[in-house]
PDB file of N, CA and C in Angstrom:
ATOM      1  N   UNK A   1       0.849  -1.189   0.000  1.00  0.00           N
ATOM      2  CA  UNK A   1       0.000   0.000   0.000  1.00  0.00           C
ATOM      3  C   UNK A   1       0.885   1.240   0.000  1.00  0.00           C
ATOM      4  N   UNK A   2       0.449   2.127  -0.611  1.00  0.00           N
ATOM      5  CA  UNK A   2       1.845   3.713  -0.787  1.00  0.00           C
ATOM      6  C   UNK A   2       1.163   3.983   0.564  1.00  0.00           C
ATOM      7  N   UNK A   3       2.423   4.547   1.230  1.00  0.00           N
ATOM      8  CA  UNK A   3       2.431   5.870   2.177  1.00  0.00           C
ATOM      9  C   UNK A   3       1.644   6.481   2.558  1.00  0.00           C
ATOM     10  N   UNK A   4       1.121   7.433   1.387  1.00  0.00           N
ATOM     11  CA  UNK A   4       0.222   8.167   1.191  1.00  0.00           C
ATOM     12  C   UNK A   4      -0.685   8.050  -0.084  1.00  0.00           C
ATOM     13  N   UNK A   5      -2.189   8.338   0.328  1.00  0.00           N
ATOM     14  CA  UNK A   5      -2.805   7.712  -0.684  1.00  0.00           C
ATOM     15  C   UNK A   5      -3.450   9.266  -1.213  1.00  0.00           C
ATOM     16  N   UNK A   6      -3.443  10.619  -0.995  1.00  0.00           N
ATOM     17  CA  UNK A   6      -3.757  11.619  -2.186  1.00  0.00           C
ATOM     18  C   UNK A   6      -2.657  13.034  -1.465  1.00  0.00           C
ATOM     19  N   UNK A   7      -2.662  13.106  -2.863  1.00  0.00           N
ATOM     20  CA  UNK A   7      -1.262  14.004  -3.486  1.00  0.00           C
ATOM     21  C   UNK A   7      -2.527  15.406  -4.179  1.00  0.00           C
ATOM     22  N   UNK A   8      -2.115  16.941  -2.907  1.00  0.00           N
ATOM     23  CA  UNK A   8      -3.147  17.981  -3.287  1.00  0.00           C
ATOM     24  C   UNK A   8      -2.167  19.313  -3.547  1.00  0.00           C
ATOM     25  N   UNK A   9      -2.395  19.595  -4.805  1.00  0.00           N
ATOM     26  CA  UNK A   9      -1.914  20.844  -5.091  1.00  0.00           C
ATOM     27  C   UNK A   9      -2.831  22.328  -4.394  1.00  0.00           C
ATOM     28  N   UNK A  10      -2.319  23.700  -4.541  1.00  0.00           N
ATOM     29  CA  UNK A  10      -2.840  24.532  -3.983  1.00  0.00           C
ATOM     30  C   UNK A  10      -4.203  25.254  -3.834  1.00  0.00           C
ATOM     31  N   UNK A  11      -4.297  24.957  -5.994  1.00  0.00           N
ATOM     32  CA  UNK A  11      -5.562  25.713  -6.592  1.00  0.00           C
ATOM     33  C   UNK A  11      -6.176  24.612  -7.481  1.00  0.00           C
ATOM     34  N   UNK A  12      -6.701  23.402  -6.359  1.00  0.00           N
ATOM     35  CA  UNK A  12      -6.967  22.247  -6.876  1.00  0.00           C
ATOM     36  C   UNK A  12      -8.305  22.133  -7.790  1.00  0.00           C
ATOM     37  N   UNK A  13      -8.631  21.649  -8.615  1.00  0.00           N
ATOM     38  CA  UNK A  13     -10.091  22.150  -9.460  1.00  0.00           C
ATOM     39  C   UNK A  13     -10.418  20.564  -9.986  1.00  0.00           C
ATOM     40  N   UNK A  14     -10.757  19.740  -8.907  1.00  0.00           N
ATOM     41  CA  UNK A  14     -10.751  18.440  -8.855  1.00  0.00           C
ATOM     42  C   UNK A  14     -10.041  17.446  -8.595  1.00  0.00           C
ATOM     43  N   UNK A  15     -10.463  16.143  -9.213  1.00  0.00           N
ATOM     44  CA  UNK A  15      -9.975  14.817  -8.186  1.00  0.00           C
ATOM     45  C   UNK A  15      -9.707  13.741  -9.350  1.00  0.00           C
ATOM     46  N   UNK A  16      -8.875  13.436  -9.564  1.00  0.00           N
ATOM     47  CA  UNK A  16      -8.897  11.964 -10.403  1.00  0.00           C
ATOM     48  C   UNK A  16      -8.217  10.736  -9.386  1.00  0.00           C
ATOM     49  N   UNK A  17      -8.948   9.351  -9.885  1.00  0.00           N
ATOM     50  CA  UNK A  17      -8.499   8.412  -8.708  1.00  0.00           C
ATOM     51  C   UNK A  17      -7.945   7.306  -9.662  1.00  0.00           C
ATOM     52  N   UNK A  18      -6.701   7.393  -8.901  1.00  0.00           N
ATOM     53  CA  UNK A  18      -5.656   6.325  -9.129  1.00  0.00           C
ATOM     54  C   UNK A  18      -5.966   4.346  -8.677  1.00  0.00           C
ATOM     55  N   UNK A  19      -5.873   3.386  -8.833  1.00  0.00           N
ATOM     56  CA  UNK A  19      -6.215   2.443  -8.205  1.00  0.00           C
ATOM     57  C   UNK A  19      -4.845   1.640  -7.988  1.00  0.00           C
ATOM     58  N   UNK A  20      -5.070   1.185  -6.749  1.00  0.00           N
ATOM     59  CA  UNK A  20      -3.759   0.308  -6.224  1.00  0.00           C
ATOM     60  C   UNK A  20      -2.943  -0.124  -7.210  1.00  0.00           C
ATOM     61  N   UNK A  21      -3.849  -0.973  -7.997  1.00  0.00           N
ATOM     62  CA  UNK A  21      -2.926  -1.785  -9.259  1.00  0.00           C
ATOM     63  C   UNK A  21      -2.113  -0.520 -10.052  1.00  0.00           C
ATOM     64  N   UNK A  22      -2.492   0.386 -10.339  1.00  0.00           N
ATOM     65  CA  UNK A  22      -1.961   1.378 -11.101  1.00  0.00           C
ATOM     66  C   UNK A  22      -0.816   1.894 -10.026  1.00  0.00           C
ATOM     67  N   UNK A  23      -1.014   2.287  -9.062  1.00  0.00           N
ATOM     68  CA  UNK A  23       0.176   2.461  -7.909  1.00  0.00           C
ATOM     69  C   UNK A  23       1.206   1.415  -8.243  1.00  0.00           C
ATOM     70  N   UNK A  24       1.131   0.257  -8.031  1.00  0.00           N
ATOM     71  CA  UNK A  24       1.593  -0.346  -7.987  1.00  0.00           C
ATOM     72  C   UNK A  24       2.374  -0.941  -9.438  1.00  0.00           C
ATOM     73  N   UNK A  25       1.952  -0.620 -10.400  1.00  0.00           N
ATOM     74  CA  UNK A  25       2.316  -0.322 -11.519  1.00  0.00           C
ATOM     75  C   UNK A  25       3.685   0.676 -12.135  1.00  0.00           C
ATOM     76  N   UNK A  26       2.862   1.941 -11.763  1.00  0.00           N
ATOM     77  CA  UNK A  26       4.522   2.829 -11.376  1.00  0.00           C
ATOM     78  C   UNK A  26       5.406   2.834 -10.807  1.00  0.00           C
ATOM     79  N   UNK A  27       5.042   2.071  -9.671  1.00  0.00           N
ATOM     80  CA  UNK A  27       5.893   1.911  -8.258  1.00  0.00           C
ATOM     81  C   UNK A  27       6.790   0.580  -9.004  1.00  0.00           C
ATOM     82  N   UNK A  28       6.742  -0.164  -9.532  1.00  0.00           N
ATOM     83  CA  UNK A  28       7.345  -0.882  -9.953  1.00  0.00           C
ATOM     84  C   UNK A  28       8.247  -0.893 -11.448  1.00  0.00           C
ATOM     85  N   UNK A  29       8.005  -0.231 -12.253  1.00  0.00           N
ATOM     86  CA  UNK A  29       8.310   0.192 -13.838  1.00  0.00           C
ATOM     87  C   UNK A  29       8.939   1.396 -13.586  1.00  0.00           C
ATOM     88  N   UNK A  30       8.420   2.386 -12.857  1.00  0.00           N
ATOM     89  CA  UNK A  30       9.131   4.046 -12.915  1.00  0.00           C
ATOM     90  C   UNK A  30       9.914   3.673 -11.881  1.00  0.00           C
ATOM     91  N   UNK A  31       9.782   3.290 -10.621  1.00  0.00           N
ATOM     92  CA  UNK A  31      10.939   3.371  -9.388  1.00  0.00           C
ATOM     93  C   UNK A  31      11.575   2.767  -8.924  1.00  0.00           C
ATOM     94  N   UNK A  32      11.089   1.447  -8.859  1.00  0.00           N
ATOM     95  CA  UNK A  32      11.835   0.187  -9.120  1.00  0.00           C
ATOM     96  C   UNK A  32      12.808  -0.076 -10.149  1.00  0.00           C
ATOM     97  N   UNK A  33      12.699   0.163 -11.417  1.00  0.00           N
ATOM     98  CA  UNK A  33      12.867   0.267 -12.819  1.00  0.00           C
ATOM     99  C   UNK A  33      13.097  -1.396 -12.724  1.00  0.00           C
ATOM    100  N   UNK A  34      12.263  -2.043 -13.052  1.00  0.00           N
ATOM    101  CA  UNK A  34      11.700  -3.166 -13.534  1.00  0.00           C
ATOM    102  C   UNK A  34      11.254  -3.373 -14.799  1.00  0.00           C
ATOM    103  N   UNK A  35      11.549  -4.465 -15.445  1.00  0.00           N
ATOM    104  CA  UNK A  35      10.709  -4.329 -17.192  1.00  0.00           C
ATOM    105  C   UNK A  35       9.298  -4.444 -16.892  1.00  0.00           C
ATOM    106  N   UNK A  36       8.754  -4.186 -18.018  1.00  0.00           N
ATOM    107  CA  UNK A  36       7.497  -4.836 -17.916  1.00  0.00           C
ATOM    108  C   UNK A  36       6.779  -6.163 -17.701  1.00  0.00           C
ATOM    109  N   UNK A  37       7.830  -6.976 -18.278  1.00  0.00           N
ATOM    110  CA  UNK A  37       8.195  -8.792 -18.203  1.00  0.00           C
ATOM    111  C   UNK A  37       7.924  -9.124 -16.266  1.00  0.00           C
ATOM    112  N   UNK A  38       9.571  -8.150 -15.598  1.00  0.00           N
ATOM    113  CA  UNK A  38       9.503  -8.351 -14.459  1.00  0.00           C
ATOM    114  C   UNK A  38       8.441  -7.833 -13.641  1.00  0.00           C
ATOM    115  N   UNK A  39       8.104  -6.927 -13.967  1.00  0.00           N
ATOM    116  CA  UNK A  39       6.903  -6.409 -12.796  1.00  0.00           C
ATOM    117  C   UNK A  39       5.150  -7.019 -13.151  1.00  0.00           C
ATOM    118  N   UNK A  40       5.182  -8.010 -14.499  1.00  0.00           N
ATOM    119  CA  UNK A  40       3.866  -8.798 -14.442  1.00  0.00           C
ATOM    120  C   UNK A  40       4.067  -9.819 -13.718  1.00  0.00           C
ATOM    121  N   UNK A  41       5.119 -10.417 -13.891  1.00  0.00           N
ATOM    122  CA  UNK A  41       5.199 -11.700 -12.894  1.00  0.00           C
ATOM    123  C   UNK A  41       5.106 -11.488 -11.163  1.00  0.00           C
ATOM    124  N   UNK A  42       5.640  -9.766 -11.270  1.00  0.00           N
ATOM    125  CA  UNK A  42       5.534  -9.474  -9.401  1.00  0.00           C
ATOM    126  C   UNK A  42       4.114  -9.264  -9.202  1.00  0.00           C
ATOM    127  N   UNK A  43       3.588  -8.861 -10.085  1.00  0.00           N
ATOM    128  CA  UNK A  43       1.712  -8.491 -10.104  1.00  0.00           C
ATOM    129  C   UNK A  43       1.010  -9.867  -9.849  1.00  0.00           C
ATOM    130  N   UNK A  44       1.537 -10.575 -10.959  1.00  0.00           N
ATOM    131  CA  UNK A  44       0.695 -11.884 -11.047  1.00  0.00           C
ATOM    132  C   UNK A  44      -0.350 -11.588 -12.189  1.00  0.00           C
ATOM    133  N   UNK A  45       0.324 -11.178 -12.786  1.00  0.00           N
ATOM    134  CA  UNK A  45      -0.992 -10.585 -14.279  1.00  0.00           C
ATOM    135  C   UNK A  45      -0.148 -10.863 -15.511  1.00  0.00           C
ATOM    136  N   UNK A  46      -0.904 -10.964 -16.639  1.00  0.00           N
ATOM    137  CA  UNK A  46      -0.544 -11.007 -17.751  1.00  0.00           C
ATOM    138  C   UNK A  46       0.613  -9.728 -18.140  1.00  0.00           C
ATOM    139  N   UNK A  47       1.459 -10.078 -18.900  1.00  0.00           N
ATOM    140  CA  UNK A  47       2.138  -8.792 -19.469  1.00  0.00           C
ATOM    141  C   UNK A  47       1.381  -7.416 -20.017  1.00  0.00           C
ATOM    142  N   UNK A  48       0.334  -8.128 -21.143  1.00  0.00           N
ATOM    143  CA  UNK A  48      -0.575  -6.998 -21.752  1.00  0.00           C
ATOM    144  C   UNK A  48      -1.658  -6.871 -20.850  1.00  0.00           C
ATOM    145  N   UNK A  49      -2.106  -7.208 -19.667  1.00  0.00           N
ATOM    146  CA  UNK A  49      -2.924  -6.441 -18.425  1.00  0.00           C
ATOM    147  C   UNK A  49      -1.955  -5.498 -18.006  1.00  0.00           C
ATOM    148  N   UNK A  50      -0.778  -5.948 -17.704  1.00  0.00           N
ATOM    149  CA  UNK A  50       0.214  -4.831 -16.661  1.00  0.00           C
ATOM    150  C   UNK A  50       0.183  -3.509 -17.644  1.00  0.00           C
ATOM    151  N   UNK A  51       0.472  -3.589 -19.241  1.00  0.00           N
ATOM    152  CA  UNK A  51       0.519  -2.666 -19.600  1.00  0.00           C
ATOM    153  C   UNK A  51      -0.722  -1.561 -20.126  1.00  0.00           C
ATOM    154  N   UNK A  52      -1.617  -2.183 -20.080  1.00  0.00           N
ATOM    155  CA  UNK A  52      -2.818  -1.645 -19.813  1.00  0.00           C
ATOM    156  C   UNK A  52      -2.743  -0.571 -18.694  1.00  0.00           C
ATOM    157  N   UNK A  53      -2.887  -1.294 -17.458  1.00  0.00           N
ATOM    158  CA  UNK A  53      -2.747  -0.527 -16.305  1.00  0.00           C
ATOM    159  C   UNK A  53      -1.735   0.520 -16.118  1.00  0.00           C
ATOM    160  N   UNK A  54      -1.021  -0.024 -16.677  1.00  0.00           N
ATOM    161  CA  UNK A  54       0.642   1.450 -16.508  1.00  0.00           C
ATOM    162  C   UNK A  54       0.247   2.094 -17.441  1.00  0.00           C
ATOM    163  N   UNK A  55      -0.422   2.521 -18.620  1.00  0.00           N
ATOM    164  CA  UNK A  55      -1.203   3.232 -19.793  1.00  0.00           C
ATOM    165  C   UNK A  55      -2.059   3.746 -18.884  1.00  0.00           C
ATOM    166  N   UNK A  56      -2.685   3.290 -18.060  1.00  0.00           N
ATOM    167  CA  UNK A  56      -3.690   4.318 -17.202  1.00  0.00           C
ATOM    168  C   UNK A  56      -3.374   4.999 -16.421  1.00  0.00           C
ATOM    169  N   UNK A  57      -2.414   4.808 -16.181  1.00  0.00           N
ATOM    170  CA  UNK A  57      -1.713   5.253 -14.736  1.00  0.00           C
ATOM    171  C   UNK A  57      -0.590   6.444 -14.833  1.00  0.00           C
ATOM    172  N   UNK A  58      -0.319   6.312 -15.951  1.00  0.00           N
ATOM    173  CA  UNK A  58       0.352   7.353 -16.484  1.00  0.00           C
ATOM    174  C   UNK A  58      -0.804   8.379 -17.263  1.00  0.00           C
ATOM    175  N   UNK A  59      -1.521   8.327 -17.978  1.00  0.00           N
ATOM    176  CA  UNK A  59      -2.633   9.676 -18.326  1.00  0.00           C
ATOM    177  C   UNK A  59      -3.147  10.016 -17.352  1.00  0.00           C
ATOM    178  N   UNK A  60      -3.709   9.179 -16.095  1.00  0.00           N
ATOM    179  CA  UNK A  60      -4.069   9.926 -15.118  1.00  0.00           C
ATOM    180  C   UNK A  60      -3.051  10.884 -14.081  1.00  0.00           C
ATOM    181  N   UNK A  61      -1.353  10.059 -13.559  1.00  0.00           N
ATOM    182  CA  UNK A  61      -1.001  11.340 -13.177  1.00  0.00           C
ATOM    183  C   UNK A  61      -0.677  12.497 -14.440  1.00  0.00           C
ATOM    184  N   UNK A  62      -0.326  12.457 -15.131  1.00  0.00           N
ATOM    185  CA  UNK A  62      -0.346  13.260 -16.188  1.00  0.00           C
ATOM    186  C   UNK A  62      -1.290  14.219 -16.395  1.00  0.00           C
ATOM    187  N   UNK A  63      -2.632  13.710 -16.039  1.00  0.00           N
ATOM    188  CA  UNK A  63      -4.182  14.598 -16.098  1.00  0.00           C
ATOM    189  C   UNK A  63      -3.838  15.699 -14.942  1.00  0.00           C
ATOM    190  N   UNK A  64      -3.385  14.595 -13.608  1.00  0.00           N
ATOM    191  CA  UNK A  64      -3.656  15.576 -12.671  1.00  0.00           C
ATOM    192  C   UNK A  64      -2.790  16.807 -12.529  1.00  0.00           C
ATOM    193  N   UNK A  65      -1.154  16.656 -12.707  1.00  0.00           N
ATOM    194  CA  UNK A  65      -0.102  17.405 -13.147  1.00  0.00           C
ATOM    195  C   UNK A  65      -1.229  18.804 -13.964  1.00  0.00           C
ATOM    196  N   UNK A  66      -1.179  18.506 -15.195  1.00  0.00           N
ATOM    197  CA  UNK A  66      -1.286  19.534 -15.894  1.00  0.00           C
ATOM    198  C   UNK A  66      -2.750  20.160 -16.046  1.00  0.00           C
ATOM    199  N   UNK A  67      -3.631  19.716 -15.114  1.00  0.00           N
ATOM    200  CA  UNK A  67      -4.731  19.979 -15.023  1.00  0.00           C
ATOM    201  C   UNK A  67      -5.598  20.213 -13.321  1.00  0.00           C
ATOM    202  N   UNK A  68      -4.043  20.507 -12.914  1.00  0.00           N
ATOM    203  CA  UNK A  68      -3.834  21.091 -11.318  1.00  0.00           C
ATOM    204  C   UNK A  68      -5.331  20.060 -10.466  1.00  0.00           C
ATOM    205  N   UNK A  69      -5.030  19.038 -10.579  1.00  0.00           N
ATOM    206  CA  UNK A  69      -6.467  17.762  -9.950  1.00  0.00           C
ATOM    207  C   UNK A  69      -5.996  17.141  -8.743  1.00  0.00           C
ATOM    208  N   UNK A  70      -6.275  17.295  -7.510  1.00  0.00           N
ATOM    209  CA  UNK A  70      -6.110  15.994  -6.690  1.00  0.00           C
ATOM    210  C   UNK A  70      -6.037  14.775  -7.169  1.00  0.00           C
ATOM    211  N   UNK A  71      -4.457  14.153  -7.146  1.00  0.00           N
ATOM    212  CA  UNK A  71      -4.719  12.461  -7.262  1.00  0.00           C
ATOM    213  C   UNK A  71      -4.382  11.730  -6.293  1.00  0.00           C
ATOM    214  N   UNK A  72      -6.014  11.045  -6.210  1.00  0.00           N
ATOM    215  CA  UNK A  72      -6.061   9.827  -4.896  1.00  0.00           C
ATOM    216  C   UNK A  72      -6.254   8.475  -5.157  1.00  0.00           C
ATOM    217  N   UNK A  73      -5.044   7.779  -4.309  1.00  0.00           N
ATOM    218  CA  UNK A  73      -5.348   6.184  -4.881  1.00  0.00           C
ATOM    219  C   UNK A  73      -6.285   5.678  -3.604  1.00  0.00           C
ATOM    220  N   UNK A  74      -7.015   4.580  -4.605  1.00  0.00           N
ATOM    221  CA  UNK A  74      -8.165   4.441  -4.301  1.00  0.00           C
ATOM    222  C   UNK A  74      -8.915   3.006  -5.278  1.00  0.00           C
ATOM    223  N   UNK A  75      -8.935   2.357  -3.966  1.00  0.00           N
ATOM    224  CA  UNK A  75      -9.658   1.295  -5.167  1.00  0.00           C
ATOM    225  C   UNK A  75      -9.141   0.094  -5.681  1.00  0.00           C
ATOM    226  N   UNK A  76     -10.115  -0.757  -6.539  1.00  0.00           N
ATOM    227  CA  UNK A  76      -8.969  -1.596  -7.255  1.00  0.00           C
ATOM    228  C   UNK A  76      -9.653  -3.003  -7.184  1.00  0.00           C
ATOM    229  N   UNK A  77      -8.990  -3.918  -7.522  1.00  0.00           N
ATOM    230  CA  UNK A  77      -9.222  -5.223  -7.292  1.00  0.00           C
ATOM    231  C   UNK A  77      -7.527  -5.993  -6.669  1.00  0.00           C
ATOM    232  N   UNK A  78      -7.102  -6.341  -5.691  1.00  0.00           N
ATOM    233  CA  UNK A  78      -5.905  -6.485  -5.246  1.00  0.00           C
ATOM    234  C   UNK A  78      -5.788  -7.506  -4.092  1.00  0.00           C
ATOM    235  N   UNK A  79      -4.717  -8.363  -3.907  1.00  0.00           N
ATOM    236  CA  UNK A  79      -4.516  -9.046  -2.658  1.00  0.00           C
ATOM    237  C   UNK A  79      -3.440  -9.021  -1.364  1.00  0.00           C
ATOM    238  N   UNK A  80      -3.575  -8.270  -0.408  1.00  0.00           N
ATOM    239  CA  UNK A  80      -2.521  -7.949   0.643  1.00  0.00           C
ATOM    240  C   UNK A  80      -2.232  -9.056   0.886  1.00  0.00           C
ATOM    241  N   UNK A  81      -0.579  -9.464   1.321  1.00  0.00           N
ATOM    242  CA  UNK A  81      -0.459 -10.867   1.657  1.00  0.00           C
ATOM    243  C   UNK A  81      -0.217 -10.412   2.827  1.00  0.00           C
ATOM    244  N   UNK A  82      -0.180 -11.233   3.885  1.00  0.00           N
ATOM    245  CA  UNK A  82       0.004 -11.144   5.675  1.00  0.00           C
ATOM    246  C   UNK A  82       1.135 -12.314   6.185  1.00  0.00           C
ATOM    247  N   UNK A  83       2.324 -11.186   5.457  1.00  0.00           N
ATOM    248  CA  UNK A  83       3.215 -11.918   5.672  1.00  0.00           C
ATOM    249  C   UNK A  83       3.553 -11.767   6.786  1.00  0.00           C
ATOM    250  N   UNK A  84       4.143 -12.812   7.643  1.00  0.00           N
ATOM    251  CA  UNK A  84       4.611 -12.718   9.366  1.00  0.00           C
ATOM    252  C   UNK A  84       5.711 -14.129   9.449  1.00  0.00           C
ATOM    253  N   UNK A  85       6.238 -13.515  10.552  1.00  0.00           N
ATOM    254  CA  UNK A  85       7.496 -14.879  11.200  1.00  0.00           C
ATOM    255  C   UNK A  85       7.891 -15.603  10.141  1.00  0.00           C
ATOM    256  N   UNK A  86       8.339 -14.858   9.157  1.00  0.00           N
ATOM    257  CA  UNK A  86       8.893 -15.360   7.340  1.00  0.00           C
ATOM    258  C   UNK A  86       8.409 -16.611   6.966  1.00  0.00           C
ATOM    259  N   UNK A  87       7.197 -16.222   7.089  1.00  0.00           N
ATOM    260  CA  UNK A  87       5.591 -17.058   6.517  1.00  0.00           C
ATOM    261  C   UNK A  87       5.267 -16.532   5.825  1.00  0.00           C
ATOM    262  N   UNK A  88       4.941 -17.109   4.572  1.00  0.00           N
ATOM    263  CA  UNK A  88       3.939 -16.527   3.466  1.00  0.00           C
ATOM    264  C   UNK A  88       2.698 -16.394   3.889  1.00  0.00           C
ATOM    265  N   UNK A  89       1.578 -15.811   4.122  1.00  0.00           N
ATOM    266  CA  UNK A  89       0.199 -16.193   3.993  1.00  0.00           C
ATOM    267  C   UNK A  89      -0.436 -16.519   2.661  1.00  0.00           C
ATOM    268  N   UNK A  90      -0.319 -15.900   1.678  1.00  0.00           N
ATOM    269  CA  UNK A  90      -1.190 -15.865   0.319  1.00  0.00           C
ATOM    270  C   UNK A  90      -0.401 -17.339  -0.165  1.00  0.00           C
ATOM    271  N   UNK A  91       0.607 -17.751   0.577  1.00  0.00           N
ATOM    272  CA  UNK A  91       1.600 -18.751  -0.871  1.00  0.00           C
ATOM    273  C   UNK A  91       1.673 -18.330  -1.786  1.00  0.00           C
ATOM    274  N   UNK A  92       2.300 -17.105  -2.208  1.00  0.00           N
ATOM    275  CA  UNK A  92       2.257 -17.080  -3.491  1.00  0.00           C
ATOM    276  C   UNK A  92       3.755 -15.993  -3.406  1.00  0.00           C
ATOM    277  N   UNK A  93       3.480 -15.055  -3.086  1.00  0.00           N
ATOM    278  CA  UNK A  93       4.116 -13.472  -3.047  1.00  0.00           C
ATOM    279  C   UNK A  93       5.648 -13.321  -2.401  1.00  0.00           C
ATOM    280  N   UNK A  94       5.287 -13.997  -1.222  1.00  0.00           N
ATOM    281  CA  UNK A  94       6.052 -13.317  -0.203  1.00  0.00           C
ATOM    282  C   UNK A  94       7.933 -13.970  -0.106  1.00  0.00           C
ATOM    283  N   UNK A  95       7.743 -15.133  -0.816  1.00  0.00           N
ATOM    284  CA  UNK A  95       8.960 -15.365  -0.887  1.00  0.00           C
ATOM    285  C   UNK A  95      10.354 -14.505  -1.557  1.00  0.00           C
ATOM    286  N   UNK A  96       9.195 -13.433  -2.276  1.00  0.00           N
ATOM    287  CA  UNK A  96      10.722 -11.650  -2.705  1.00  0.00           C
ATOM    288  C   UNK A  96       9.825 -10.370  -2.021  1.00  0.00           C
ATOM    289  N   UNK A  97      10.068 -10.576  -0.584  1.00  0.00           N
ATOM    290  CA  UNK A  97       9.311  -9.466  -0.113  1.00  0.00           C
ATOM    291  C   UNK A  97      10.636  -8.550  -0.101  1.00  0.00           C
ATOM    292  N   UNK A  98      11.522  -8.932   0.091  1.00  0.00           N
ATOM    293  CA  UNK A  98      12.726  -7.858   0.312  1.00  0.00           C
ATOM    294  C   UNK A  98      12.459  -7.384  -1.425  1.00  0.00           C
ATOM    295  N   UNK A  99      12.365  -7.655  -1.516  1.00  0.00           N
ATOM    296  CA  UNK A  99      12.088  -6.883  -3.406  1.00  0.00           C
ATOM    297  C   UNK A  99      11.311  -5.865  -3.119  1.00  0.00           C
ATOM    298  N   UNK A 100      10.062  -5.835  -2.493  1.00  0.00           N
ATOM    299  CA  UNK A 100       8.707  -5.245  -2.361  1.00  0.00           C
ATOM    300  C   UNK A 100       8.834  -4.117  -2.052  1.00  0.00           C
TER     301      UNK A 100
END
């Protein structure tokens, strides 16, 4: 989950909403710098879903940038794993959490 979930400029003139997957999208391709290859397999999604989502995710901060908008993430379809005592919960994820 980011940090912080909305990012407000001064002379804000609306709201566009970001969704986890799309967070998580940038957060992985822009800052991570991950391929696209690597960050579907960290998703668990198809390659051409991931890039879908990073196509959205980029016009929307982009919208909000140049169209002075609150952007709040929000939403989504997604699975937190509850990882503890270097236990996976989900089985699936958690074995590259130091990646995460």
């Amino acid at each position: 989950m980011p940090n912080s979930t909305s990012f407000y400029c001064d002379n804000s003139k609306g709201e566009i909403v970001m969704s986890v997957e799309e967070y998580e999208a940038l957060r992985l391709i822009d800052y991570k710098f991950l391929t696209q290859e690597e960050a579907s397999v960290e998703m668990q999604v198809a390659r051409t879903t991931l890039q879908r989502i990073y196509d959205s995710a980029r016009k929307k901060v982009a919208k909000a940038l140049v169209e002075s908008l609150v952007l709040r993430i929000n939403g989504g379809s997604y699975e937190l794993c509850k990882y503890r005592n270097n236990e996976c919960r989900c089985g699936r994820c958690c074995l590259k959490k130091d990646k995460i």
